[in-house]
C-alpha atoms as a PDB file:
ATOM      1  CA  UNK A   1     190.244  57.353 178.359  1.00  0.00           C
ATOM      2  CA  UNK A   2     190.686  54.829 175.129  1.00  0.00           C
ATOM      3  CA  UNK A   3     192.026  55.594 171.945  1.00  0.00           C
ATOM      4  CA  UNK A   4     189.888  54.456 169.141  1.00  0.00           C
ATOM      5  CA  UNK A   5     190.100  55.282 165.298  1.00  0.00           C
ATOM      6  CA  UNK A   6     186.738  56.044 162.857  1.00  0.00           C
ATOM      7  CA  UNK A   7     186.072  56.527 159.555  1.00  0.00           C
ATOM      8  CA  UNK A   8     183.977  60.220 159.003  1.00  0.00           C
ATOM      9  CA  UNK A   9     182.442  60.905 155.660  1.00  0.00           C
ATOM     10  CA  UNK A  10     183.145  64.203 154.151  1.00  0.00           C
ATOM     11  CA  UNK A  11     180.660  65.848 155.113  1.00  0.00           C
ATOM     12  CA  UNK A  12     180.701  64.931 158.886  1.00  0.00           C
ATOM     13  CA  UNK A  13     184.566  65.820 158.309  1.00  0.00           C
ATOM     14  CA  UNK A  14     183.957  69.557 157.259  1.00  0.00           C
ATOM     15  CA  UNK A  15     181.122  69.892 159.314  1.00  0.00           C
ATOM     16  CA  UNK A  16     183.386  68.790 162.481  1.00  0.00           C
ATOM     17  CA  UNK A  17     186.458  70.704 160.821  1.00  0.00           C
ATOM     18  CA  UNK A  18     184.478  73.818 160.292  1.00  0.00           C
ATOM     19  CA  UNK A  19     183.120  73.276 164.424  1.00  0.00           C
ATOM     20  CA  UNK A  20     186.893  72.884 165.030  1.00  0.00           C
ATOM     21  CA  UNK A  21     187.926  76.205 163.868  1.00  0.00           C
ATOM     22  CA  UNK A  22     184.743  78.601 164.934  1.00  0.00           C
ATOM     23  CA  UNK A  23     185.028  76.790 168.601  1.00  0.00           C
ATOM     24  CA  UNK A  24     188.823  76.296 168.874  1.00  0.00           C
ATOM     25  CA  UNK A  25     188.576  72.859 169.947  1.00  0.00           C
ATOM     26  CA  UNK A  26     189.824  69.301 168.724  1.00  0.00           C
ATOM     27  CA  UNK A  27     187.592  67.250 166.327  1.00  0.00           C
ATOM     28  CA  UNK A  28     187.960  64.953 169.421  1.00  0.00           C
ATOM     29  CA  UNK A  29     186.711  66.944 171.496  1.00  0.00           C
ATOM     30  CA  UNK A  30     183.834  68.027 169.428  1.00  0.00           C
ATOM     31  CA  UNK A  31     183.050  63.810 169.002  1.00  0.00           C
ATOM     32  CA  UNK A  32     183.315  63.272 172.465  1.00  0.00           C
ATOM     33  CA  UNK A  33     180.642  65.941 173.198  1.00  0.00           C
ATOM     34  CA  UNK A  34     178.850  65.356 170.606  1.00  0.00           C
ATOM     35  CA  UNK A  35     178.101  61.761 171.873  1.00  0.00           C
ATOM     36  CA  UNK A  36     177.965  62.587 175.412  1.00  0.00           C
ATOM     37  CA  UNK A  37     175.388  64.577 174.653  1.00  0.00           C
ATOM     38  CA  UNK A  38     173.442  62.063 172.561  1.00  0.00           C
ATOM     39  CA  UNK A  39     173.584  59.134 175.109  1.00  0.00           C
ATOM     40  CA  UNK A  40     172.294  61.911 177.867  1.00  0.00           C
ATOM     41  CA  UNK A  41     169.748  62.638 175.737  1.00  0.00           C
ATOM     42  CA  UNK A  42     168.458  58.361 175.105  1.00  0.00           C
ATOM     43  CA  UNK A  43     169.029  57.807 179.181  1.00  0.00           C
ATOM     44  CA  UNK A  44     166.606  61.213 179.427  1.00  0.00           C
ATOM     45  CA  UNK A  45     164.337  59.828 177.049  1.00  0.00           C
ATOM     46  CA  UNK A  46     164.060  56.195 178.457  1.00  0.00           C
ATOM     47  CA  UNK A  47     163.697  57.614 181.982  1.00  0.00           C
ATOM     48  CA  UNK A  48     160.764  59.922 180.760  1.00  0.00           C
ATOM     49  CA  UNK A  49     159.420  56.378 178.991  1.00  0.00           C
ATOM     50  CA  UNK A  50     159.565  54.467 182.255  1.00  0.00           C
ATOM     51  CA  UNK A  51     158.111  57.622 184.318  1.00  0.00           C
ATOM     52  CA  UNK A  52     155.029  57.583 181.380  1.00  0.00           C
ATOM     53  CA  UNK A  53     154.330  54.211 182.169  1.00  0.00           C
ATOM     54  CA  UNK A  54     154.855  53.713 186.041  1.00  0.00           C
ATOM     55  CA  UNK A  55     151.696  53.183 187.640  1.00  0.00           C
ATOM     56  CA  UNK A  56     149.708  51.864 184.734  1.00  0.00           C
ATOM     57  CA  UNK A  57     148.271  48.396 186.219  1.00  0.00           C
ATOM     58  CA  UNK A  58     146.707  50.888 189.809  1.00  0.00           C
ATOM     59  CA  UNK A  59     143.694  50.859 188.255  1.00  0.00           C
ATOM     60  CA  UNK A  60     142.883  47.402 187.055  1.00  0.00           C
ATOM     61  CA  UNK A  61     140.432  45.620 188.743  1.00  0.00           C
ATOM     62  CA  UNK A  62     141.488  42.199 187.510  1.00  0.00           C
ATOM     63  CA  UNK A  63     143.812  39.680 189.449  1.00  0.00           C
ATOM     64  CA  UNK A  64     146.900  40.973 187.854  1.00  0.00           C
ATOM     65  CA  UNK A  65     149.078  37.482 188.094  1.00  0.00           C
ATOM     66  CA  UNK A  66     146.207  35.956 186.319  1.00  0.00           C
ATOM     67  CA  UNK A  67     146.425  38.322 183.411  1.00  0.00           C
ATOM     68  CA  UNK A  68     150.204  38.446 183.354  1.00  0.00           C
ATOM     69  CA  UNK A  69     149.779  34.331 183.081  1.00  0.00           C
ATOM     70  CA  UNK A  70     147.241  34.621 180.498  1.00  0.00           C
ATOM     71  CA  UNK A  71     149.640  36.521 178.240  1.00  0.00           C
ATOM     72  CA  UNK A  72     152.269  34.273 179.012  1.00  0.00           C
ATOM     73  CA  UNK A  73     150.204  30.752 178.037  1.00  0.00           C
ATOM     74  CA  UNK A  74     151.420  29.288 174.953  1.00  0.00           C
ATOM     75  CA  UNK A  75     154.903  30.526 174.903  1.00  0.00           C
ATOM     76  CA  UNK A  76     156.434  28.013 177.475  1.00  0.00           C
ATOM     77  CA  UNK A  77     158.196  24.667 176.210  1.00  0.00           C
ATOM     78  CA  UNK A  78     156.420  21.816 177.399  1.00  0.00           C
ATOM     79  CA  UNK A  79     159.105  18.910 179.137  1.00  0.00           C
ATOM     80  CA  UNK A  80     157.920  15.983 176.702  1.00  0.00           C
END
């Protein structure tokens, strides 16, 4: 584990004081879950991205290299 330092506003300090006392744990503690619940919660939500858009080129009918180069023309630097 590391040992950091933050800055809290006051309100995020009572609110994590007032969590301290009802739940008998550390403001530490409460940061630490708090957070590990948060970056559960983006990897969730970018594996529910990537699972809405798996599978979206089966149905094209078009050469998909062609298209994928077609986007692509224009945006590479020319040797002069």
């Amino acid at each position: 584990m590391k040992r950091t330092q933050i800055y809290l506003d006051e309100e995020i300090y009572k609110y994590l004081k007032a969590e301290s006392k009802r739940t008998g744990k550390s403001l530490s503690e409460i940061i630490r879950e708090k957070l590990r619940t948060d970056i559960k919660k983006s990897k969730e939500n970018l594996l529910e991205a990537i699972k809405e858009t798996a599978g979206i080129w089966q149905y094209k009918t078009e050469d998909i290299e062609k298209t994928i180069r077609t986007l692509r023309k224009g945006k590479r630097i020319d040797n002069i």
